[in-house]
Protein backbone atom coordinates (compact mmCIF):
# COMPACT_ATOMS: atom_id res chain seq x y z
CA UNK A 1 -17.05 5.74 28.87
CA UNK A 2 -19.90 3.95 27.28
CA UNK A 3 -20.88 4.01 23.02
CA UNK A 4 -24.52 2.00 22.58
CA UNK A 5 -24.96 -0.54 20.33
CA UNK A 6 -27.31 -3.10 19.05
CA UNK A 7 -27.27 -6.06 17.34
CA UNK A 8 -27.63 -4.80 13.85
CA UNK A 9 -25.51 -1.57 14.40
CA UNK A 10 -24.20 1.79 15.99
CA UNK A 11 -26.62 3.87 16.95
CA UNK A 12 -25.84 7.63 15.76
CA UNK A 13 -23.44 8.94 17.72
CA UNK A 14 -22.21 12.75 18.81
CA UNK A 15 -18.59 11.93 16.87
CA UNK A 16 -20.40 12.49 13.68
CA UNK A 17 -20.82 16.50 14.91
CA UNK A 18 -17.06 16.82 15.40
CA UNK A 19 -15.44 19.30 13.37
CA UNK A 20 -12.18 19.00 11.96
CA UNK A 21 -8.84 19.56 14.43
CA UNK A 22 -11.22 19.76 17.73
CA UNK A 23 -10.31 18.65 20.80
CA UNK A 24 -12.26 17.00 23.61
CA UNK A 25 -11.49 17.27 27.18
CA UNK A 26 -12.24 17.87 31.06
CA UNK A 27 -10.63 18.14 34.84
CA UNK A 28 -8.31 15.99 35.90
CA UNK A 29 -6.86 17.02 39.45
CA UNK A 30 -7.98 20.46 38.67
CA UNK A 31 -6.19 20.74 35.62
CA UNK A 32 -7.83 20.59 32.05
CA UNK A 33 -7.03 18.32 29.93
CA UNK A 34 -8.05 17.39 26.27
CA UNK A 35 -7.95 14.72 23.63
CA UNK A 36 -6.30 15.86 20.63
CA UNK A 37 -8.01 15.31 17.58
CA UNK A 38 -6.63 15.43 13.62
CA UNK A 39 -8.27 12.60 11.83
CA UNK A 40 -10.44 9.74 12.65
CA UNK A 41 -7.33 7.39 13.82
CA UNK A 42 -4.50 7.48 15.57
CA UNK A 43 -1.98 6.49 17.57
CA UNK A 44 -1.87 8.04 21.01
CA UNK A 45 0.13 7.80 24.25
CA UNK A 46 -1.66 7.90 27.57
CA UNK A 47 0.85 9.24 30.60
CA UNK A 48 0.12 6.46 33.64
CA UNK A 49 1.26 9.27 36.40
CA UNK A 50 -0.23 12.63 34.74
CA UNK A 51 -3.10 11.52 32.47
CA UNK A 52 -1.96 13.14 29.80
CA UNK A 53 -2.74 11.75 26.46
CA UNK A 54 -0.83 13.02 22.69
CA UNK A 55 -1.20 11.77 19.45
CA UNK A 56 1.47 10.16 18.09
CA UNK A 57 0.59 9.98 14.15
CA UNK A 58 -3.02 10.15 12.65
CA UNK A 59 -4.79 9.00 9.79
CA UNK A 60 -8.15 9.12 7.69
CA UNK A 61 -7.54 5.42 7.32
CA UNK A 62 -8.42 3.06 9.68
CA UNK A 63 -5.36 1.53 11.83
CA UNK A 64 -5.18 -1.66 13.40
CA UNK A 65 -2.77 -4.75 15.04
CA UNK A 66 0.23 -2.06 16.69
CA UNK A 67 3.51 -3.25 17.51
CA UNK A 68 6.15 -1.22 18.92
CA UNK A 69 9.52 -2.24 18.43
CA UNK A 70 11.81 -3.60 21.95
CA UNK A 71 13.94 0.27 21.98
CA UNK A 72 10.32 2.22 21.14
CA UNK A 73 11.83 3.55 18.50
CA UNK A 74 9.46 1.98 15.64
CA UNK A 75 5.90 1.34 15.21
CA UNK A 76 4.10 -1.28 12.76
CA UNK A 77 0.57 -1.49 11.99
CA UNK A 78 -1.67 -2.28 9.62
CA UNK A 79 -3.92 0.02 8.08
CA UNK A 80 -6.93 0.32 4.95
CA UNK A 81 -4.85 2.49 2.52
CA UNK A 82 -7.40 5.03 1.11
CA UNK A 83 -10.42 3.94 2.89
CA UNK A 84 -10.95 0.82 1.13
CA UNK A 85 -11.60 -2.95 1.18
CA UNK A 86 -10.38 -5.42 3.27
CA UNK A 87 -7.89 -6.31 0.51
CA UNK A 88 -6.47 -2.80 0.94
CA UNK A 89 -5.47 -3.08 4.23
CA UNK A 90 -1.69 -3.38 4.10
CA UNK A 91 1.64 -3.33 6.67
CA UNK A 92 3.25 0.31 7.40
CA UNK A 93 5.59 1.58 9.76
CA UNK A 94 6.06 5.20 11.11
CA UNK A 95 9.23 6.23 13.70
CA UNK A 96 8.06 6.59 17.62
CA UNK A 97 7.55 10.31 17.28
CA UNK A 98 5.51 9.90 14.68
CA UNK A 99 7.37 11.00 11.19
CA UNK A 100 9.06 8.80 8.60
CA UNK A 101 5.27 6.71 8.05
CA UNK A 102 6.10 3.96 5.15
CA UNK A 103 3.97 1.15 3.53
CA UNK A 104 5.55 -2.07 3.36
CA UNK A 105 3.24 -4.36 1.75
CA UNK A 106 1.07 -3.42 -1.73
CA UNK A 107 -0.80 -6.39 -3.08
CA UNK A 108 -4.53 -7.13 -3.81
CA UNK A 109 -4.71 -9.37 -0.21
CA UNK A 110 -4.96 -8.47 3.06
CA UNK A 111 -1.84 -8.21 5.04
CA UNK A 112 -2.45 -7.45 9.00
CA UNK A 113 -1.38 -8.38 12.54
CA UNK A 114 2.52 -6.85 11.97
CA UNK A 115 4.90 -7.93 14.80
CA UNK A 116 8.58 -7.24 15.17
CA UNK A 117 11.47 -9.17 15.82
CA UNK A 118 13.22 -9.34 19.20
CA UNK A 119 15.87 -7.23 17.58
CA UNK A 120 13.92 -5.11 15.34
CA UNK A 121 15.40 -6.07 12.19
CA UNK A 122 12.41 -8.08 10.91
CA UNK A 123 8.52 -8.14 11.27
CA UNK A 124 6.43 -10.90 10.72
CA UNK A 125 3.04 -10.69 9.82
CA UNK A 126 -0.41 -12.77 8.69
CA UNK A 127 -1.30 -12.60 4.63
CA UNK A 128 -3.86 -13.92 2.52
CA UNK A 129 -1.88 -13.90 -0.92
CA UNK A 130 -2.11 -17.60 -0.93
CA UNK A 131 -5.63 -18.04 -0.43
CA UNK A 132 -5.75 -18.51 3.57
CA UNK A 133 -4.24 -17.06 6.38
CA UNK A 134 -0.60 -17.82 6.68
CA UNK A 135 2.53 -16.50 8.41
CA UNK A 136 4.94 -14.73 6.66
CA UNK A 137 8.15 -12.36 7.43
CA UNK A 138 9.82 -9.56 6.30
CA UNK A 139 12.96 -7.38 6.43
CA UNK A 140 12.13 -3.93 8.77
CA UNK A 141 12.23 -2.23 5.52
CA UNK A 142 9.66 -4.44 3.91
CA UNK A 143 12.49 -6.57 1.49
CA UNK A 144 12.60 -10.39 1.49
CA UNK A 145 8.83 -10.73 2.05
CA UNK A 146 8.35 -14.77 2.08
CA UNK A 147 6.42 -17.05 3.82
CA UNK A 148 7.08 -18.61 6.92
CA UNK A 149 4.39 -20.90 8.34
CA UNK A 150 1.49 -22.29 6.86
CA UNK A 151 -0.30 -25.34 8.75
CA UNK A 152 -3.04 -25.78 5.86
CA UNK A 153 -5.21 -24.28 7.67
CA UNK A 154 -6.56 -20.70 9.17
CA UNK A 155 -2.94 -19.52 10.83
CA UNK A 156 -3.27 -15.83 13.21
CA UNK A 157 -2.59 -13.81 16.15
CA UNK A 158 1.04 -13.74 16.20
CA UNK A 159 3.30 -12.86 18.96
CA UNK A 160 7.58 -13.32 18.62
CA UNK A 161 9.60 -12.95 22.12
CA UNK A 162 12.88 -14.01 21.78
CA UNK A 163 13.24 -17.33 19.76
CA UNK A 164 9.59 -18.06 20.20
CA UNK A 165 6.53 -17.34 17.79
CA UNK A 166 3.08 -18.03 19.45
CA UNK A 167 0.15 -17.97 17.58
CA UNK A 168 -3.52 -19.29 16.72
CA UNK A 169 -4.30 -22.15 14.58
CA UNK A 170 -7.65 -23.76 14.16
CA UNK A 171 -9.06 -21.53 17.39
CA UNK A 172 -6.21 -23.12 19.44
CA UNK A 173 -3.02 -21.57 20.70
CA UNK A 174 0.36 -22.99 19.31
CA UNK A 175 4.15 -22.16 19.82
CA UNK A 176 7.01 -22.48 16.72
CA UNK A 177 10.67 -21.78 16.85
CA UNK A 178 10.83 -18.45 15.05
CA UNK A 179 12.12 -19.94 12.07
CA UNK A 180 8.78 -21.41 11.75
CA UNK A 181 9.78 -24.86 12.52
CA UNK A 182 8.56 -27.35 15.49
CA UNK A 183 5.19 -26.28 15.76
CA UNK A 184 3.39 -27.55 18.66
CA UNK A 185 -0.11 -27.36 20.16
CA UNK A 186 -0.02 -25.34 23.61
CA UNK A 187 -4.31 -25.06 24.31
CA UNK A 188 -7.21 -27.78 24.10
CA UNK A 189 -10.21 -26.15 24.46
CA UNK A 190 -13.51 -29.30 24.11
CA UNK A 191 -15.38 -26.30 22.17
CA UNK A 192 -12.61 -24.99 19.68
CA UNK A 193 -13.64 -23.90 16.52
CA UNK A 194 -17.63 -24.68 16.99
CA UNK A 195 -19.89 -21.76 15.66
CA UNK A 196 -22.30 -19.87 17.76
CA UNK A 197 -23.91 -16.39 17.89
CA UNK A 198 -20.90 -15.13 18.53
CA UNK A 199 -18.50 -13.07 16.17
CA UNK A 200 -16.19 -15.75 16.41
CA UNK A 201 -15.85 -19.41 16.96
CA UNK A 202 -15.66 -20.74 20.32
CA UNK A 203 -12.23 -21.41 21.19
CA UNK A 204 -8.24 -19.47 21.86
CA UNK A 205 -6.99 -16.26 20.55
CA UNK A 206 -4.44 -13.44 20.82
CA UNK A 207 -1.48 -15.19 22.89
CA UNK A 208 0.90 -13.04 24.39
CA UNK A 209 4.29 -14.39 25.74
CA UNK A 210 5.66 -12.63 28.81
CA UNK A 211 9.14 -11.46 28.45
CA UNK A 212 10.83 -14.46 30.48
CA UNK A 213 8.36 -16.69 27.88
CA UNK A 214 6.94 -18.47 31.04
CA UNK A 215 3.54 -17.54 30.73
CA UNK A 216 1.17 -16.67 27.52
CA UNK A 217 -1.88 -15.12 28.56
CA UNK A 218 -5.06 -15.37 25.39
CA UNK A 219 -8.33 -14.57 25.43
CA UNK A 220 -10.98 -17.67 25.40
CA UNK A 221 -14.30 -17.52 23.76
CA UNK A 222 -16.46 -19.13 26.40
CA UNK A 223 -20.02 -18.07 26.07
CA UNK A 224 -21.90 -16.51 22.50
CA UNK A 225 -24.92 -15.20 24.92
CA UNK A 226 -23.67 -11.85 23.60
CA UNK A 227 -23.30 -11.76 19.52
CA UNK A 228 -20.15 -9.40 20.79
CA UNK A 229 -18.67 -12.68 22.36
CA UNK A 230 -17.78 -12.94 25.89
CA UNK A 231 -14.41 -13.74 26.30
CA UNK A 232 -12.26 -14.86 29.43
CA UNK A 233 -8.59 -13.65 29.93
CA UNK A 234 -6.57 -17.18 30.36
CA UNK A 235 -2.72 -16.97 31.88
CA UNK A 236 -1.08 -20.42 30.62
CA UNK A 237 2.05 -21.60 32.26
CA UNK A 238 3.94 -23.06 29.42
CA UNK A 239 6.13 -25.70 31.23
CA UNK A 240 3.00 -27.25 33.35
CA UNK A 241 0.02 -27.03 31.13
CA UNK A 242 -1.85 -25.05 33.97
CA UNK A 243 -4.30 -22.25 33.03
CA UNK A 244 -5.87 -19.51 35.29
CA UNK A 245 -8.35 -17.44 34.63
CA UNK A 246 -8.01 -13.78 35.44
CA UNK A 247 -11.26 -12.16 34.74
CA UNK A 248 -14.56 -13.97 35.34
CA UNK A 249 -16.95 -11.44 34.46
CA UNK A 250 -19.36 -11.55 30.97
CA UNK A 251 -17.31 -8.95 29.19
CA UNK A 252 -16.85 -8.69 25.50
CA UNK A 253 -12.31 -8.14 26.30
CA UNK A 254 -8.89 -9.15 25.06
CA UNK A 255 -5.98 -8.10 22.98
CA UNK A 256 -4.09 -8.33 26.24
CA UNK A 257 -0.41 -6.92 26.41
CA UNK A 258 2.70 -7.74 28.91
CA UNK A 259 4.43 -5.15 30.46
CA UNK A 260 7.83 -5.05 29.93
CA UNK A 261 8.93 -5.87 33.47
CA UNK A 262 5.87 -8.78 32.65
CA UNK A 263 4.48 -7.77 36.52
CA UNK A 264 1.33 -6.03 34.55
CA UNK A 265 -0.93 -6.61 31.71
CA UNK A 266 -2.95 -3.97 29.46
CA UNK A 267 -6.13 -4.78 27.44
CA UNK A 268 -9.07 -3.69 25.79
CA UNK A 269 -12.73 -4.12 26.72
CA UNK A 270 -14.93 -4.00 23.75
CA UNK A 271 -18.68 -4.42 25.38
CA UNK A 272 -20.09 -5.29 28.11
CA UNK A 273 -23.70 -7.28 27.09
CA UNK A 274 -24.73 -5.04 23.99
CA UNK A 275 -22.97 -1.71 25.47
CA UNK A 276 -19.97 -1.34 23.44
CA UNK A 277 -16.90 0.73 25.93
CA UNK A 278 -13.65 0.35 23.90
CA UNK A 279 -11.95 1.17 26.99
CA UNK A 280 -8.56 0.01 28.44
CA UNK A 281 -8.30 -1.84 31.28
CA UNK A 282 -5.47 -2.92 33.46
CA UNK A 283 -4.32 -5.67 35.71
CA UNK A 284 -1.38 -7.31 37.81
CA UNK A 285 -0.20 -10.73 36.30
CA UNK A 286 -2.35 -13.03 38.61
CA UNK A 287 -5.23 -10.93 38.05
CA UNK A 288 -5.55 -8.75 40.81
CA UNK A 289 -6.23 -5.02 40.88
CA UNK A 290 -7.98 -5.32 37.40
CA UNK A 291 -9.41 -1.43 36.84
CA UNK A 292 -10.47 0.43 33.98
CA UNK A 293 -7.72 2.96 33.56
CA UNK A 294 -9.55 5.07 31.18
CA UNK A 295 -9.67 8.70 31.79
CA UNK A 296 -12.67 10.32 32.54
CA UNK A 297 -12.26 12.95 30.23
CA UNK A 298 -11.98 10.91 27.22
CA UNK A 299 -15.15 11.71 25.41
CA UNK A 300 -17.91 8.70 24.44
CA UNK A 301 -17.03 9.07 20.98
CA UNK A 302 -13.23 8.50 21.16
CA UNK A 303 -12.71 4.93 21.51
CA UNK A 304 -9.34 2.49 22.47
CA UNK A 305 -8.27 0.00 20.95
CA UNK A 306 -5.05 -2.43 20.75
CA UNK A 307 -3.41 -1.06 24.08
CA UNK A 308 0.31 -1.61 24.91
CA UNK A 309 2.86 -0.55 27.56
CA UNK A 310 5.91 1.60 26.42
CA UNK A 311 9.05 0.55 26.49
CA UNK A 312 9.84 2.20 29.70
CA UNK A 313 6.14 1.44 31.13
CA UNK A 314 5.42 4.76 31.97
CA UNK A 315 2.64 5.11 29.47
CA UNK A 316 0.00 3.19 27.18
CA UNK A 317 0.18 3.44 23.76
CA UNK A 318 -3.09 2.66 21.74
CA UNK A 319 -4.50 3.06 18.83
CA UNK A 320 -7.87 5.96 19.08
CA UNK A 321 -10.84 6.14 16.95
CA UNK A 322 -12.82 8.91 16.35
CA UNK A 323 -16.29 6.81 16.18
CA UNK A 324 -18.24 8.75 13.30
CA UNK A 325 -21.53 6.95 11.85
């Protein structure tokens, strides 16, 4: 599944023709099958075995950064409440089935990148209320909102396994206790944080701790030939120091998510040169058997993003778009 673009912008696309409540659809195994469609984002749950997708909750507003919590009982996201600026884009949750949607956060700064607590009971999260990025947490039901890291500097891309809180500072991956204490750089890329053409500096993002905490797999900037970026998929082992790579291709890809048995990972190719794809991609932990697991029938105009496993790893949850110009 391919969506054009160029440097400036999207080229028109068919999503714009869409009506309301359509669906989208073809064969699979001789047996039709369709993407639901209610608003321009949602949450949706792609069956591994059957190829079945459903959506989970949906929204006008544009959704981003899901977490699901340990029992997949909760989600959290963040999402642009009413359409608005980047300053309106605040911290909700909504129950696994989809009802019981809540806003946590209502301020005039942007509050993204929600992630919950081993045990559910709390969710940290990245804020700009005190001028930069920082690292703040929260009670489930959005009490007790105070801050809990800030380095000084730009502070993102949080993950929390067990007693462990990985994130990116400065275009580097670090590691804290999760009570936001002994912070420690884990990456030393020579080109962090130098400017290109690219969307982004050169250097670390989105770490992911597997479930034993052994390994935190990140996607590195490495080449800004593409203004998209073109970004390789690193696994770190986090006693040695040792990195391998588990791409090598020239794709614009990351966001990449552990199983819960940590044997696979899910993650999200954005472009490939200027093609954008939005498409999901999967892989064992070492890096073999990486495939785009994307259904055929998904339509051009319905893209992924932000793919993660279920809590039983039967399925991949994601967050859809509706692409409309």
């Amino acid at each position: 599944m391919t969506i054009s673009r160029s440097l400036a912008a999207l080229v028109v696309m068919a999503a714009s023709l869409i009506p309301a409540c359509a669906d989208a659809g073809g064969q699979v195994d001789g047996q039709s099958l369709t993407v639901p469609y209610q608003d321009r984002w949602g949450i949706y749950e792609l069956d591994l075995t059957t190829q079945e997708v459903a959506v989970i909750y949906s929204s006008p507003d544009m959704i981003s950064f899901l977490d699901l919590t340990a029992d997949g009982s909760r989600f959290v996201f963040s999402q642009r409440v009413g359409g608005g600026a980047l300053e309106d884009e605040e911290i909700a949750v909504v129950e696994s089935d989809g009802t019981g949607y809540r806003q946590l956060t209502d301020n005039q700064s942007l509050d993204v990148y929600g992630r919950w607590s081993p045990d559910g009971g709390e969710i940290a999260f990245l804020t700009m209320r005190n001028g930069d990025m920082d690292i703040f947490v929260m009670g489930a039901d959005g009490t007790d909102q105070r801050q809990l890291y800030n380095s000084g500097s730009h502070d993102a891309d949080i993950d929390w396994v067990d007693d462990q809180i990985a994130f990116t500072r400065d275009s580097q991956i670090w590691l804290m206790d999760a009570k936001g204490s002994n912070a420690r750089q884990i990456t030393d890329f020579d080109r962090a944080g130098e400017w290109g053409d690219a969307n982004l500096p050169f250097g670390d993002y989105d770490p992911r701790l597997n479930p034993a905490r052994t390994t935190i797999v990140f996607e590195r900037l490495i080449d800004d030939s593409s203004p998209h970026g073109i970004y390789e998929i690193v696994a770190l082992d986090v006693e040695t120091g040792t990195e391998t790579n588990l791409t090598g291709n020239d794709y614009s890809q990351g966001l990449a998510n552990w199983s819960n048995a940590g044997d696979r990972l899910v993650y999200v190719v954005g472009a490939i040169g200027l093609e954008g794809q939005y498409d999901l991609y999967m892989m064992n932990s070492d890096g073999s058997d990486n495939h785009n697991i994307t259904p055929d029938y998904f339509p051009t105009e319905f893209l992924c993003h932000r793919g993660m496993f279920s809590a039983d790893d039967s399925a991949i949850l994601f967050i859809g778009e509706w692409y409309q110009q």
